[in-house]
N, C-alpha and C. Protein backbone atom coordinates (compact mmCIF):
# COMPACT_ATOMS: atom_id res chain seq x y z
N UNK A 1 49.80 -87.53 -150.79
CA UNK A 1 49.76 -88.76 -151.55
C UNK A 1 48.83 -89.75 -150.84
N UNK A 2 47.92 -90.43 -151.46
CA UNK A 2 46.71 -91.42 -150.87
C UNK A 2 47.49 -92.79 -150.60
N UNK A 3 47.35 -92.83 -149.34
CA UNK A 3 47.62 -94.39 -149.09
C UNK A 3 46.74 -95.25 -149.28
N UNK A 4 47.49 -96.44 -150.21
CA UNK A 4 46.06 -97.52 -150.87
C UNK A 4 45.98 -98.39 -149.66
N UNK A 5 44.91 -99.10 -149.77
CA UNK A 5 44.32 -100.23 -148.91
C UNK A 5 44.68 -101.48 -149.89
N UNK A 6 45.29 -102.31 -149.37
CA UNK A 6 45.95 -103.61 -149.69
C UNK A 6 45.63 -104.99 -148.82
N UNK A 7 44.95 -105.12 -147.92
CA UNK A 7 44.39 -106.27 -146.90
C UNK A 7 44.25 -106.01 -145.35
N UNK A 8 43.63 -106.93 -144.95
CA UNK A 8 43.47 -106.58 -143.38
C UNK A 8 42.15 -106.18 -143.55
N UNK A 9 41.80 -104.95 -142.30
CA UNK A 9 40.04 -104.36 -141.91
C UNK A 9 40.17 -103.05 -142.79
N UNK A 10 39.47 -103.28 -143.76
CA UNK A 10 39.57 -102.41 -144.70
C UNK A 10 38.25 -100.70 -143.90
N UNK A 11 37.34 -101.31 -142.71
CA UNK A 11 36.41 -100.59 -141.85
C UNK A 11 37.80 -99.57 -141.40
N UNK A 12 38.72 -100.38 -140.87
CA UNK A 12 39.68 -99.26 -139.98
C UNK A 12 40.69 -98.65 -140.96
N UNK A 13 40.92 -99.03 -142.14
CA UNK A 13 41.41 -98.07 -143.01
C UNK A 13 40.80 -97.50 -143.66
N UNK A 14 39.30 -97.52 -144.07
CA UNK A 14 38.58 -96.28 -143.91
C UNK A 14 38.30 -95.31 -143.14
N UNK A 15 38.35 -95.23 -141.99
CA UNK A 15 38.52 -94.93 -140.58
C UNK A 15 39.65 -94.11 -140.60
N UNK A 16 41.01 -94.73 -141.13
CA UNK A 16 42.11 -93.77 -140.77
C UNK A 16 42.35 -92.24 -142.04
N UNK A 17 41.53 -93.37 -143.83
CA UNK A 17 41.75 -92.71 -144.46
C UNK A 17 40.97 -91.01 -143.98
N UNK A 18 39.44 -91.50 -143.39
CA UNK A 18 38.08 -90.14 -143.07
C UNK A 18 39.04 -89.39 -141.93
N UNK A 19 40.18 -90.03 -141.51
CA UNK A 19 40.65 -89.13 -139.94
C UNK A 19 41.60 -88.20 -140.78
N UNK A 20 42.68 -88.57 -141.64
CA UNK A 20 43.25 -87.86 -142.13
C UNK A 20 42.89 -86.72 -142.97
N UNK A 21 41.74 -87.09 -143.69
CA UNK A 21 41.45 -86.36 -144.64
C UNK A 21 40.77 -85.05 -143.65
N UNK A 22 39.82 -85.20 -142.97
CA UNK A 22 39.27 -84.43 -142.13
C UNK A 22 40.60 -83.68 -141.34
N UNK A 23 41.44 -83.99 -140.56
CA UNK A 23 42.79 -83.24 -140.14
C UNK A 23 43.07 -82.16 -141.56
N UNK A 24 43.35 -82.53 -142.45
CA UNK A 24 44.57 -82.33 -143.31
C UNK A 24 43.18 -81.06 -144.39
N UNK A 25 41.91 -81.47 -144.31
CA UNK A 25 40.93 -80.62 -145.48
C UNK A 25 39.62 -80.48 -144.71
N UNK A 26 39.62 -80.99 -143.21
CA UNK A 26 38.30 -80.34 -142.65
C UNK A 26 36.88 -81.30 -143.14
N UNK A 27 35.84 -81.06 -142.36
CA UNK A 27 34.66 -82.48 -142.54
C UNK A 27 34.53 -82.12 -144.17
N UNK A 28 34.37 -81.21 -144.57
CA UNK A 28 33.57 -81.10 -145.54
C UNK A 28 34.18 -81.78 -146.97
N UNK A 29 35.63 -81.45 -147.22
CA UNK A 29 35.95 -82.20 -148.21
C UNK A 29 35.86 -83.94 -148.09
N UNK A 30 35.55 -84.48 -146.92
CA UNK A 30 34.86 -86.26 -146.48
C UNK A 30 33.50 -86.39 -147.67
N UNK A 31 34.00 -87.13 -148.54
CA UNK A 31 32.98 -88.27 -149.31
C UNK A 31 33.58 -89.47 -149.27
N UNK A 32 32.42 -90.36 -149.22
CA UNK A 32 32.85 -91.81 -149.30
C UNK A 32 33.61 -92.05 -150.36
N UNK A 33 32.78 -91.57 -151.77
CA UNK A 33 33.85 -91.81 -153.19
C UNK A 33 35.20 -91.64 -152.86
N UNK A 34 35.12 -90.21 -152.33
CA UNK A 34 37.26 -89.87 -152.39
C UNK A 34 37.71 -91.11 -151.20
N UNK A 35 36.83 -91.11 -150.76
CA UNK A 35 37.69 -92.34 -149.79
C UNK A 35 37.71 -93.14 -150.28
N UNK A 36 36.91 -94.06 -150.99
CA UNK A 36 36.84 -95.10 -151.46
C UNK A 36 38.20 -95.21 -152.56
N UNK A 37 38.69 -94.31 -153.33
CA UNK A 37 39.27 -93.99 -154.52
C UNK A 37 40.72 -93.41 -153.91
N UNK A 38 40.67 -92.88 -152.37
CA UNK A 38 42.17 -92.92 -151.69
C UNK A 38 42.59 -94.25 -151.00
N UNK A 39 40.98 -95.09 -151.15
CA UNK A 39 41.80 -96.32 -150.13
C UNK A 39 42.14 -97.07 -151.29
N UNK A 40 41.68 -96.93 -152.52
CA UNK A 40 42.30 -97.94 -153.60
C UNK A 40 41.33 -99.24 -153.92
N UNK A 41 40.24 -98.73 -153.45
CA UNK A 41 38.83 -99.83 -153.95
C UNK A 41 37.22 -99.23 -154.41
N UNK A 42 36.41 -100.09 -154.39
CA UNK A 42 35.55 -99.80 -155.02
C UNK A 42 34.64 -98.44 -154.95
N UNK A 43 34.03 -97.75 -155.48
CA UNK A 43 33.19 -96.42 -155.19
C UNK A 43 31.81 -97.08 -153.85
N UNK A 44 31.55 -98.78 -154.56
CA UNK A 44 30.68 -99.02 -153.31
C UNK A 44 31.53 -99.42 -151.91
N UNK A 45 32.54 -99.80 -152.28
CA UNK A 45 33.57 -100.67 -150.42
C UNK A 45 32.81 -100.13 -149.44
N UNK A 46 33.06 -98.57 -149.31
CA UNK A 46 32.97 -97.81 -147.92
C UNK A 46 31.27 -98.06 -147.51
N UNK A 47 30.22 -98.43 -148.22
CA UNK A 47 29.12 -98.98 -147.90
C UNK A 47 28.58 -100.13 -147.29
N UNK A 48 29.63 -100.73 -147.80
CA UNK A 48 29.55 -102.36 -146.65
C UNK A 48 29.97 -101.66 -145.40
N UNK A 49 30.47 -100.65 -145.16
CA UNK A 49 30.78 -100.22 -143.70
C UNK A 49 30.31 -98.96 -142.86
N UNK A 50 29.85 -98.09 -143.70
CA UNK A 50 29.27 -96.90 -143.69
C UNK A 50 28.12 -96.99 -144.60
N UNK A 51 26.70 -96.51 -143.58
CA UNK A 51 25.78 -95.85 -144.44
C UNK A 51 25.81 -95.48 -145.96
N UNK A 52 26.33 -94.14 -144.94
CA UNK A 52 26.32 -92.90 -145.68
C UNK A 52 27.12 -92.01 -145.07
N UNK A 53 28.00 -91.15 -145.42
CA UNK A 53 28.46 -89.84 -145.18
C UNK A 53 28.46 -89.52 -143.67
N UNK A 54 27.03 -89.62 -143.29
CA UNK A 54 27.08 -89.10 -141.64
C UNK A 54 27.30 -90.13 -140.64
N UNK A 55 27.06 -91.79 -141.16
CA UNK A 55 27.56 -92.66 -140.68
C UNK A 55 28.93 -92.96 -140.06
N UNK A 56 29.84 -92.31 -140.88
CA UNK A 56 31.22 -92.57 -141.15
C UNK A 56 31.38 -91.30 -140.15
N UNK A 57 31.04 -89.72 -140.43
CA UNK A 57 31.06 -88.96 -139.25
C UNK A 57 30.90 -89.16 -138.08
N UNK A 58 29.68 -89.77 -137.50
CA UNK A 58 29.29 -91.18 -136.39
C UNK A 58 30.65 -91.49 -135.63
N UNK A 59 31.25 -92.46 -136.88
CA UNK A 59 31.91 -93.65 -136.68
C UNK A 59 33.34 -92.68 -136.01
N UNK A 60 33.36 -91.43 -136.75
CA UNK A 60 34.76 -91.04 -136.51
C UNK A 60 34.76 -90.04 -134.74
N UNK A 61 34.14 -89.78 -134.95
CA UNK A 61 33.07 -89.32 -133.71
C UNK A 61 33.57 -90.20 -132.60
N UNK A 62 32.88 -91.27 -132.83
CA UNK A 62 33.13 -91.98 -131.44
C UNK A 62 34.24 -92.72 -131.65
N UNK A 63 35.40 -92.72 -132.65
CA UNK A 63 36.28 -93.48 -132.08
C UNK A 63 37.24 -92.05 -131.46
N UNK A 64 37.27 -90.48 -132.05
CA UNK A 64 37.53 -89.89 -131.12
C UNK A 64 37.09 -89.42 -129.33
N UNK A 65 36.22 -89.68 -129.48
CA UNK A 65 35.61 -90.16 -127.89
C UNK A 65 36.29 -91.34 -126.87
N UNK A 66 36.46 -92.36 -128.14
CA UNK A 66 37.11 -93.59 -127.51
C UNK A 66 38.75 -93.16 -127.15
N UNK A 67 39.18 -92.20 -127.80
CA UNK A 67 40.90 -91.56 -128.00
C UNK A 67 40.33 -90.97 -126.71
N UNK A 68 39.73 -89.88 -126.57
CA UNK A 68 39.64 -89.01 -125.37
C UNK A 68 39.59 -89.76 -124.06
N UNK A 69 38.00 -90.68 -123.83
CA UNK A 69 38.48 -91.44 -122.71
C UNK A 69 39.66 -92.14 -122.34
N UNK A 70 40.37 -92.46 -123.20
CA UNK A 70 41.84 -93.21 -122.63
C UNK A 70 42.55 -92.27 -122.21
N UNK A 71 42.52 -91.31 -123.13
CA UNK A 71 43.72 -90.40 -122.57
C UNK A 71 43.31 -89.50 -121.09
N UNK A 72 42.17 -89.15 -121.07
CA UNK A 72 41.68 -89.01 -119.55
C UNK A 72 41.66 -90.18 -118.67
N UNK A 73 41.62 -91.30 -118.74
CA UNK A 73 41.87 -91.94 -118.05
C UNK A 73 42.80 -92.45 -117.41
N UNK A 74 43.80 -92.19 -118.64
CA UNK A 74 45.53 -92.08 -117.89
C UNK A 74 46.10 -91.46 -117.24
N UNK A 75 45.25 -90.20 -116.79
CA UNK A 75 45.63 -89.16 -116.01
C UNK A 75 45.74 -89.66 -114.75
N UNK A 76 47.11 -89.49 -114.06
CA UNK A 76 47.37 -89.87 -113.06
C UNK A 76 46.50 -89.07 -111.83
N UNK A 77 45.65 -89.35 -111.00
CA UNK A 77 44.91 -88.44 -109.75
C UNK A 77 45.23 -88.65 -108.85
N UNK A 78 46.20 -87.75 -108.05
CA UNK A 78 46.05 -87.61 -107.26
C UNK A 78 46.10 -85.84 -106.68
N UNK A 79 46.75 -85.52 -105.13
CA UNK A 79 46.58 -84.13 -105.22
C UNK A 79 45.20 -83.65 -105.07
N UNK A 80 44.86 -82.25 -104.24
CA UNK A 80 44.07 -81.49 -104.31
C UNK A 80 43.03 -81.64 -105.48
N UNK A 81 42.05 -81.02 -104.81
CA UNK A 81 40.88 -81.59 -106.16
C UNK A 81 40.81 -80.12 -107.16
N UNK A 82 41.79 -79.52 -106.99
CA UNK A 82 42.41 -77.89 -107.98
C UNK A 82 43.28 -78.69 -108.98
N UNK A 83 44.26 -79.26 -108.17
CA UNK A 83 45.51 -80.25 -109.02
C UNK A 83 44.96 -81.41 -110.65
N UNK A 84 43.83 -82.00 -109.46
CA UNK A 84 43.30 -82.98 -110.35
C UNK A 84 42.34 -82.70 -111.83
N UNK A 85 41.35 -81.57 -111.29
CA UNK A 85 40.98 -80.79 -112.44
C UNK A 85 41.86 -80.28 -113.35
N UNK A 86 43.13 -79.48 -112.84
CA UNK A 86 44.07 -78.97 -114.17
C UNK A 86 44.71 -79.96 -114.75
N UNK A 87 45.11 -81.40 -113.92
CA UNK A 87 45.33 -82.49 -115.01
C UNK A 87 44.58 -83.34 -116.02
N UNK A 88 43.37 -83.07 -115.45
CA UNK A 88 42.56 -83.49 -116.44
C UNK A 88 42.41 -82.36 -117.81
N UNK A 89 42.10 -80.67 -117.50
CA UNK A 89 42.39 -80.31 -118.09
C UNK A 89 43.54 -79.90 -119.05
N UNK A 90 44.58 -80.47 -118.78
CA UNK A 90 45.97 -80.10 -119.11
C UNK A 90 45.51 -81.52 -120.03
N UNK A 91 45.24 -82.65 -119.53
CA UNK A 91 44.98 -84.08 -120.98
C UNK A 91 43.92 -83.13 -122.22
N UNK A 92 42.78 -82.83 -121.40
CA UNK A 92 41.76 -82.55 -122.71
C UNK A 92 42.52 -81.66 -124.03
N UNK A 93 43.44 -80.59 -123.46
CA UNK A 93 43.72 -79.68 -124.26
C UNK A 93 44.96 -80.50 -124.98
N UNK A 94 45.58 -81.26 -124.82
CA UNK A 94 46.68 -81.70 -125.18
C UNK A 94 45.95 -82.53 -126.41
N UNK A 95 44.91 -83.43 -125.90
CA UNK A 95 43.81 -83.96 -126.96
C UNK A 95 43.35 -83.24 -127.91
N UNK A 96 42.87 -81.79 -127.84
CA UNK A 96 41.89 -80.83 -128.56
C UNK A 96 43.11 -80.25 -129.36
N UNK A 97 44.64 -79.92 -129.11
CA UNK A 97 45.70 -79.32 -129.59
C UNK A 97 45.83 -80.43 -130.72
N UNK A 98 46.22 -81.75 -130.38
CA UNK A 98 46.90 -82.88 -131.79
C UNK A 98 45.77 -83.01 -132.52
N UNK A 99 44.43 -82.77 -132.06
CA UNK A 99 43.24 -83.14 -133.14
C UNK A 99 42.04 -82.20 -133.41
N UNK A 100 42.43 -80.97 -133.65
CA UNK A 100 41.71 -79.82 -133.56
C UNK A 100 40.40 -80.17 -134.75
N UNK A 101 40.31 -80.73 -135.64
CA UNK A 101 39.42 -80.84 -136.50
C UNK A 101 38.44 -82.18 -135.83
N UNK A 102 39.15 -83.47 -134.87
CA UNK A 102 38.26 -84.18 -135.29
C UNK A 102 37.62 -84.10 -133.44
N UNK A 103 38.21 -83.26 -132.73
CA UNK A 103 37.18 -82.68 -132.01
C UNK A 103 36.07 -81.92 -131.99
N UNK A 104 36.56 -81.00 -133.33
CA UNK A 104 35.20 -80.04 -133.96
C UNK A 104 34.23 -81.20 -134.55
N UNK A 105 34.57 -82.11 -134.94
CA UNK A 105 33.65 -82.74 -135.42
C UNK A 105 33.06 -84.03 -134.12
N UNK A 106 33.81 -83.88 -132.78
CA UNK A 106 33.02 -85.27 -132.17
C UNK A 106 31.58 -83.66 -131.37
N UNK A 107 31.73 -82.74 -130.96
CA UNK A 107 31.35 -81.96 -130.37
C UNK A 107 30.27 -81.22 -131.06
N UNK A 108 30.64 -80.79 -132.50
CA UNK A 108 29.79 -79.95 -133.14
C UNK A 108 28.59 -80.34 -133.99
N UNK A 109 28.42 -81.24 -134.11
CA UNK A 109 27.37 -81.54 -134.47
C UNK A 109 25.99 -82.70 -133.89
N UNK A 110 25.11 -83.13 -133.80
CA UNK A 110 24.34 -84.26 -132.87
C UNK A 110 25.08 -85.23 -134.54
N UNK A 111 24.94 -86.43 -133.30
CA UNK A 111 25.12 -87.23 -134.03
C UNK A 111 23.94 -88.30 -133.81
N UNK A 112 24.08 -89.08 -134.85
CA UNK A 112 22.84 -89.95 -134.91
C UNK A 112 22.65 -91.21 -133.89
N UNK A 113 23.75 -91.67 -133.91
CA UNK A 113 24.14 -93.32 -133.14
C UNK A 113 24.62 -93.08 -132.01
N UNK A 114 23.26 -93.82 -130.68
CA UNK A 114 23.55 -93.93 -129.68
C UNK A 114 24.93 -93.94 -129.06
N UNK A 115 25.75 -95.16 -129.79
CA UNK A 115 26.65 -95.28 -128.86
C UNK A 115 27.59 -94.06 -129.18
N UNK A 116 27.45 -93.20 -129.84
CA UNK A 116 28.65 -91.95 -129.71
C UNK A 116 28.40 -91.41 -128.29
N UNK A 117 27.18 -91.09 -127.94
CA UNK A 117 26.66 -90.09 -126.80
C UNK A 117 27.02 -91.11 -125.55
N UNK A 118 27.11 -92.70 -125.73
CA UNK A 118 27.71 -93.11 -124.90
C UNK A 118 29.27 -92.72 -124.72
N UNK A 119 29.86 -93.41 -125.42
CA UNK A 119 31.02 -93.00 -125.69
C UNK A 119 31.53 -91.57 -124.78
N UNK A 120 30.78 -90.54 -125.08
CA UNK A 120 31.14 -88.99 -125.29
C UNK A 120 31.11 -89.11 -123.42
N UNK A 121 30.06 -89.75 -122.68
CA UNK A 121 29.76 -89.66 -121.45
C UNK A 121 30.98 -90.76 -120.54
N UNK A 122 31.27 -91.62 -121.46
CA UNK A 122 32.49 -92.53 -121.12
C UNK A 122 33.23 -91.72 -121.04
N UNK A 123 33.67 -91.02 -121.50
CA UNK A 123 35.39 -90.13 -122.01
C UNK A 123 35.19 -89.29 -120.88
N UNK A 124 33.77 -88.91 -120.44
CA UNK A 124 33.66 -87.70 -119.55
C UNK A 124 33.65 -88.22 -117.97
N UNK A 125 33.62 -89.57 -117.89
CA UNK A 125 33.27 -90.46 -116.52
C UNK A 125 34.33 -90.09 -115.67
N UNK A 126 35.26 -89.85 -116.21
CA UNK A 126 36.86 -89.99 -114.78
C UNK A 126 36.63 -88.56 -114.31
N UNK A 127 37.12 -87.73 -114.70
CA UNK A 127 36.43 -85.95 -114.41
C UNK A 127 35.58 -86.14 -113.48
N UNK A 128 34.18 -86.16 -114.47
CA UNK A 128 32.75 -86.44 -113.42
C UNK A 128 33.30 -87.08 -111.55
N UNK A 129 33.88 -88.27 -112.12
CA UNK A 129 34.23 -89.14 -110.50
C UNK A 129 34.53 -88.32 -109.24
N UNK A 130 35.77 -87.37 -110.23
CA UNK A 130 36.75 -86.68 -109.06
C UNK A 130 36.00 -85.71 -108.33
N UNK A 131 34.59 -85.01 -109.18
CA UNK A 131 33.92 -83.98 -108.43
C UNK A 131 32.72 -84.27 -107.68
N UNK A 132 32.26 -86.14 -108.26
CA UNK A 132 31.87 -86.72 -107.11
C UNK A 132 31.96 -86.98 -105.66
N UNK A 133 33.38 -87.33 -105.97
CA UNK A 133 34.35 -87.91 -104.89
C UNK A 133 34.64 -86.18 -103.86
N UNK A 134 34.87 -84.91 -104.19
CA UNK A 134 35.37 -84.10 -104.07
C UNK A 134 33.74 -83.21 -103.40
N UNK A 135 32.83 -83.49 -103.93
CA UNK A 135 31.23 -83.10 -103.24
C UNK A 135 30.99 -83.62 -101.90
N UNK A 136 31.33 -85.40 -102.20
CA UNK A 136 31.89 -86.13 -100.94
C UNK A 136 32.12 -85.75 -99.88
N UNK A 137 33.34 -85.43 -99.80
CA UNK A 137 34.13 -84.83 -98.80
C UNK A 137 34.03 -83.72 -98.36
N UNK A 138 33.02 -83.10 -99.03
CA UNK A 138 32.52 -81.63 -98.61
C UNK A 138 33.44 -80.09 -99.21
N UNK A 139 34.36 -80.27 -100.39
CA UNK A 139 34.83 -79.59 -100.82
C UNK A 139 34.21 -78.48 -102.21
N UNK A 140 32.86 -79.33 -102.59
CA UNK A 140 32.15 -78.37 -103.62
C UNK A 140 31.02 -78.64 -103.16
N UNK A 141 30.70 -77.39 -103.26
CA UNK A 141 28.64 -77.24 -103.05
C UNK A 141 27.82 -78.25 -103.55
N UNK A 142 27.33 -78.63 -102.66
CA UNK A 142 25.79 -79.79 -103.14
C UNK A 142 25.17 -79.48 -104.20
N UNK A 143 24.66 -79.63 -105.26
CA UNK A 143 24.46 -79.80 -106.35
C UNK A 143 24.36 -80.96 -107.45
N UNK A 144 23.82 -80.56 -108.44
CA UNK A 144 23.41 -81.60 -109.45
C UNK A 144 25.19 -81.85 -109.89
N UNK A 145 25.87 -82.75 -110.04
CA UNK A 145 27.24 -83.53 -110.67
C UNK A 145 27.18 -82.98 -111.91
N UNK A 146 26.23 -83.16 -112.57
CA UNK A 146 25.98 -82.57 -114.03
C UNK A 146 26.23 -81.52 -114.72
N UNK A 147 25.63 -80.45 -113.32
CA UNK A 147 25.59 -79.38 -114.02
C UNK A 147 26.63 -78.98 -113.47
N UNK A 148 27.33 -78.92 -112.69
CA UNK A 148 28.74 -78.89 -112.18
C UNK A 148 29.57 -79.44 -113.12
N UNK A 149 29.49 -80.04 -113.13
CA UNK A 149 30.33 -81.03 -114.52
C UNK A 149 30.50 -80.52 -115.75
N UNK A 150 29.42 -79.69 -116.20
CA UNK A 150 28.71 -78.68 -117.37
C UNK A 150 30.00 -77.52 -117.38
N UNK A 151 30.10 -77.22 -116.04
CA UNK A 151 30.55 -75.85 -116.10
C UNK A 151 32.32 -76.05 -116.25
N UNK A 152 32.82 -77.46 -115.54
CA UNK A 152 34.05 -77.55 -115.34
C UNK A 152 34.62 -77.76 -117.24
N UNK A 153 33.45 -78.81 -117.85
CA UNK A 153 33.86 -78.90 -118.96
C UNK A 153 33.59 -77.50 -119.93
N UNK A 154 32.89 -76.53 -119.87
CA UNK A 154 32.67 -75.77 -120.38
C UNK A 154 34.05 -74.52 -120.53
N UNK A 155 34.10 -74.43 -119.46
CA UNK A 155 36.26 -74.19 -119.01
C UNK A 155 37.20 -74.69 -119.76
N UNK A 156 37.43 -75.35 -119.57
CA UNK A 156 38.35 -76.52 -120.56
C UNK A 156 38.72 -76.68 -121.56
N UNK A 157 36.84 -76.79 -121.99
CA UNK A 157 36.25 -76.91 -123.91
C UNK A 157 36.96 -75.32 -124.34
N UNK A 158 36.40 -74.65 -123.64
CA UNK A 158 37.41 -73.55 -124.08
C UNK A 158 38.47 -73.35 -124.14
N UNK A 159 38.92 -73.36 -122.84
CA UNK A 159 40.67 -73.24 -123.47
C UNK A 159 41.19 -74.01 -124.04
N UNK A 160 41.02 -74.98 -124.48
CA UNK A 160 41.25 -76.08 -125.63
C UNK A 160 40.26 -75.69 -127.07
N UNK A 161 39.53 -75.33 -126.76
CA UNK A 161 39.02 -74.17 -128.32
C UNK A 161 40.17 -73.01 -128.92
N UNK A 162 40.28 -72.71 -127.81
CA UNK A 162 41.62 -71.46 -128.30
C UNK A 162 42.70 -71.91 -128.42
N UNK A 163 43.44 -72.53 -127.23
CA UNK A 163 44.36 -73.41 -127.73
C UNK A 163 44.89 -73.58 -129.00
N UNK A 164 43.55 -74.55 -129.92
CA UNK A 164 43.66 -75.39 -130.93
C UNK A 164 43.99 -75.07 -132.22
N UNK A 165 43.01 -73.55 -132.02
CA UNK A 165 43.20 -72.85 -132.99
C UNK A 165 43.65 -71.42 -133.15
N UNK A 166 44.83 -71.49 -132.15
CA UNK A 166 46.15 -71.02 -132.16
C UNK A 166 45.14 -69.56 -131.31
N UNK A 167 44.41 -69.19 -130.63
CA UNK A 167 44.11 -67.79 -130.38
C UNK A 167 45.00 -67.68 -129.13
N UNK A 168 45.03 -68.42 -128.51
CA UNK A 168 45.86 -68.54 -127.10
C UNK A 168 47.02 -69.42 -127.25
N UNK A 169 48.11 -68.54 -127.51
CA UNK A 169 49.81 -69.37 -127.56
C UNK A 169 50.16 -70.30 -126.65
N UNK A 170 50.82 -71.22 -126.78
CA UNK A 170 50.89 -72.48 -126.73
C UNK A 170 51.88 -72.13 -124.75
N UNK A 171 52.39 -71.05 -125.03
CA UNK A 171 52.97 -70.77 -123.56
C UNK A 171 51.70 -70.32 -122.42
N UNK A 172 50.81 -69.51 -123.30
CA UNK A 172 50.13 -69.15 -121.73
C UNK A 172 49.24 -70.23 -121.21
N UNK A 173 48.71 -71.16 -121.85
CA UNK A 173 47.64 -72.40 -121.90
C UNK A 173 47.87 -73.00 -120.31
N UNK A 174 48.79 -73.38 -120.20
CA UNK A 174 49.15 -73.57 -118.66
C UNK A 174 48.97 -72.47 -117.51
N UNK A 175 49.11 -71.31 -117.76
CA UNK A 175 48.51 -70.71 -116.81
C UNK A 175 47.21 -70.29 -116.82
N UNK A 176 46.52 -70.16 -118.28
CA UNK A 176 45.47 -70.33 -118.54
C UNK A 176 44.53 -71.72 -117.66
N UNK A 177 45.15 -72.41 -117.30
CA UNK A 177 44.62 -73.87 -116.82
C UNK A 177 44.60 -73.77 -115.99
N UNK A 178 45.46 -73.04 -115.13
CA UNK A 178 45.79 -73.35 -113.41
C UNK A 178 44.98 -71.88 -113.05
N UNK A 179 44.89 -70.32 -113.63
CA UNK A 179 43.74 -69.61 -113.32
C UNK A 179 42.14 -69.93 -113.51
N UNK A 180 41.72 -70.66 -114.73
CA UNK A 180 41.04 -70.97 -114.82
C UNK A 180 40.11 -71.60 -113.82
N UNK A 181 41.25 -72.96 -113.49
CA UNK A 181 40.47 -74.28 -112.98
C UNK A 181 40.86 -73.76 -111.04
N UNK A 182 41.18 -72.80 -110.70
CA UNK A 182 41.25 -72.38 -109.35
C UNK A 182 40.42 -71.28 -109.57
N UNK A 183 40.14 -70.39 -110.22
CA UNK A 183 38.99 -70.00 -110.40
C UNK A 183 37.25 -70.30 -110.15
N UNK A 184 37.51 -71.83 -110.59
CA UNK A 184 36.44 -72.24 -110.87
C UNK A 184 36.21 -72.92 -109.72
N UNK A 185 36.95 -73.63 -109.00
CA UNK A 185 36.86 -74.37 -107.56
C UNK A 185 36.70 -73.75 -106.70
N UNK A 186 37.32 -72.28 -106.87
CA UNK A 186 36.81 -71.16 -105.69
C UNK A 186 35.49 -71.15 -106.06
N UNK A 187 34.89 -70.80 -106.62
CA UNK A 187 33.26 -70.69 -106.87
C UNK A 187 32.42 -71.84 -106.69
N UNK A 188 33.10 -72.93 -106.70
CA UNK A 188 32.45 -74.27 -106.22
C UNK A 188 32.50 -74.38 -104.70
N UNK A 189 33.16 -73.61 -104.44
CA UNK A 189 33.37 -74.16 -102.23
C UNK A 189 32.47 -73.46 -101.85
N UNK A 190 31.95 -74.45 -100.74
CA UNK A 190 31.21 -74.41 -99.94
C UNK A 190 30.95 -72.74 -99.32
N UNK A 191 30.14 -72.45 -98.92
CA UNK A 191 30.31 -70.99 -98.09
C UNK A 191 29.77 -71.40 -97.06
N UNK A 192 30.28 -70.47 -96.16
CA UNK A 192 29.38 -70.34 -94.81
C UNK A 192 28.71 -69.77 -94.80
């Protein structure tokens, strides 16, 4: 059943109507019309606020980016820099599990507007820190942060790919996380 729009920021109840619809029918059934016509106003409304179509993808984009950085950021750090990676990974997947569609959509496609790719690098800043901080101290090989960074999220993105869409049951994901991300830190230490 369409929830109408009745007053207030009619931008953020377009916003919630494009989040639901995308959860519940995936990007593709997203037109402005059906939105416009689930929020209960005009076929033009969603234009005073959106472009067009990929605008509003944009828009939904980075306010999931803006969801992700908080919730990585709440991650409590402390512990071994093994510990701290699987809590960060243990947030991403918990993120990628409640919003499996509108992660496919902050990830899968380029988007047009700068500030998403900001955004996307915001959400990714606390992570990044810890393997700063953790190069620091001499616990991972000298290297570019980046591409290190590349690989930790590339881990993650996955098991929160499977995760999401149920290939990997909701019990092994945790050990999935803690082989994974000790996996991956062994291959980051230093050698003699």
């Amino acid at each position: 059943m369409a929830r109408r729009y009745h007053h207030g920021d009619l931008r953020t109840a377009l916003l919630e109507h494009a989040e639901r619809t995308v959860a519940e029918d995936g990007v593709d059934a997203l037109s402005l019309r059906e939105l416009a016509r689930d929020a209960g106003v005009s076929h033009a409304a969603p234009r005073r606020h959106f472009r067009d179509r990929n605008d509003l993808l944009d828009a939904l984009a980075l306010t999931g980016f803006e969801r992700l950085g908080a919730a990585l950021r709440a991650v409590r750090v402390d512990g071994s820099f093994t510990d701290q990676l699987a809590m960060f990974a243990e947030a991403y997947v918990r993120f990628s599990v409640a919003n499996p569609e509108l992660l496919h959509l902050m990830w899968a496609r380029k988007h047009a507007r700068d500030d998403v790719g900001a955004a996307a690098r915001e959400a990714c800043a606390a992570p990044i820190a810890i393997i700063v901080d953790a190069r620091a101290q001499g616990q991972v090989v000298d290297g570019d942060v980046e591409r290190i960074g590349l690989s930790v999220f590339a881990l993650v993105h996955g098991i929160a790919g499977l995760a999401a869409g149920g290939v990997l049951p909701e019990d092994q994901v945790p050990d999935a996380i803690a082989t994974g991300v000790a996996d991956l830190v062994d291959g980051l230490r230093p050698r003699e």
